[in-house]
Protein backbone atom coordinates (compact mmCIF):
# COMPACT_ATOMS: atom_id res chain seq x y z
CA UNK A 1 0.00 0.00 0.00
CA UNK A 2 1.38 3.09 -0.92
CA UNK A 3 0.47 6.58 1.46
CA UNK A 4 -0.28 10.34 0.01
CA UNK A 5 2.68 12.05 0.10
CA UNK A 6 1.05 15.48 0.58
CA UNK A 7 -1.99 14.16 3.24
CA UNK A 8 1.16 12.32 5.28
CA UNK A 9 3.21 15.43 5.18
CA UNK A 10 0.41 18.14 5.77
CA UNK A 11 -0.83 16.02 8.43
CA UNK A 12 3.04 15.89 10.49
CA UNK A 13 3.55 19.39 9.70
CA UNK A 14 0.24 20.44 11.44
CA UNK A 15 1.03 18.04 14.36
CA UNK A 16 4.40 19.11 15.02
CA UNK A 17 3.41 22.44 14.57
CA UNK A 18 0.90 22.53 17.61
CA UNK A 19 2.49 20.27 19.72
CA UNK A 20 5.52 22.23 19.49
CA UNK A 21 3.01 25.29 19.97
CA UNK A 22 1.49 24.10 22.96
CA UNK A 23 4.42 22.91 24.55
CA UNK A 24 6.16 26.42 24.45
CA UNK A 25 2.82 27.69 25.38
CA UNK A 26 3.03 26.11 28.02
CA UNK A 27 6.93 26.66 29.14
CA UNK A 28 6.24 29.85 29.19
CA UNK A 29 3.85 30.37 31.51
CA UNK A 30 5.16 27.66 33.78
CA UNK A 31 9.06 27.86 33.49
CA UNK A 32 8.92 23.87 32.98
CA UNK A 33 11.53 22.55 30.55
CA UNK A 34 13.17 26.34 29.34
CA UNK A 35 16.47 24.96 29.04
CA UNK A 36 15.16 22.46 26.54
CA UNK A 37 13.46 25.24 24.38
CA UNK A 38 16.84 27.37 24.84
CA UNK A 39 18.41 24.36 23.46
CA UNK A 40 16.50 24.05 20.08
CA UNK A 41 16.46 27.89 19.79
CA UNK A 42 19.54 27.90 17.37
CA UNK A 43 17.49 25.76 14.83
CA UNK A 44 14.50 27.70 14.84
CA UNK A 45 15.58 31.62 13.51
CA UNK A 46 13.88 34.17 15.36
CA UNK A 47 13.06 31.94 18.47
CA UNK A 48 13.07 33.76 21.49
CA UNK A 49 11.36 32.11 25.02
CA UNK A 50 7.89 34.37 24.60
CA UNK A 51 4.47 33.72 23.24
CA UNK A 52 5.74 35.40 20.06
CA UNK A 53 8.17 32.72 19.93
CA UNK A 54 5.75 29.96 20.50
CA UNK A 55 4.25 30.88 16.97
CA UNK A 56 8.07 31.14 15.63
CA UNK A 57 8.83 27.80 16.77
CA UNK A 58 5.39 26.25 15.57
CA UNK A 59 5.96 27.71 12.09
CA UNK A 60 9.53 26.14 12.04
CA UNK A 61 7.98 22.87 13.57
CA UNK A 62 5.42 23.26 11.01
CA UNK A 63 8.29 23.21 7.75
CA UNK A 64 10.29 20.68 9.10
CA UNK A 65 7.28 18.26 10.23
CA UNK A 66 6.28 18.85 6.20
CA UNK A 67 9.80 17.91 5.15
CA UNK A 68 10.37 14.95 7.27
CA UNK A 69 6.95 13.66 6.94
CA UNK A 70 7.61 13.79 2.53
CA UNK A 71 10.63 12.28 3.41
CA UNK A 72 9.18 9.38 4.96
CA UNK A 73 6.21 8.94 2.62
CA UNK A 74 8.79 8.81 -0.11
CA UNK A 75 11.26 6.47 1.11
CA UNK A 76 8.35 4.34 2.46
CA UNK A 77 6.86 3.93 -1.23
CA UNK A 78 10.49 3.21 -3.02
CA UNK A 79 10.50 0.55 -0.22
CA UNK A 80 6.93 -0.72 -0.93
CA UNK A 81 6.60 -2.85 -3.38
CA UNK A 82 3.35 -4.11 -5.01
């Protein structure tokens, strides 16, 4: 069975996106975990530790989910053969 490269990817990119989203959400107004999200702030340009960043981060989440997630699809469907 081969999977829809652009449903698989849209669908990682929008998960990664809000988890990553809700998560800094969430750091933010508790303090839990900021060293983590000062750790991934190089990859994500224009990160900073704020709610503005929270929408930086899921927008960066949100690219590389869709990249990863065609990635995957495609690899998975050279692999499957029927």
């Amino acid at each position: 069975m081969k999977l829809n490269l652009k449903a698989f990817a849209l669908a990682m990119a929008i998960l990664s996106g809000g988890a990553s989203f809700i998560l800094t959400v969430l750091s933010v107004l508790t303090g839990f975990a900021r060293e983590f999200f000062e750790l991934i702030a190089p990859f994500h340009p224009g990160y900073t530790h704020t709610l503005l960043g929270a929408l930086i981060s899921a927008f960066w989440m949100f690219v590389y989910g869709y990249i990863l997630g065609a990635a995957f699809v495609f690899i998975y469907n050279f692999l499957a053969k029927e």
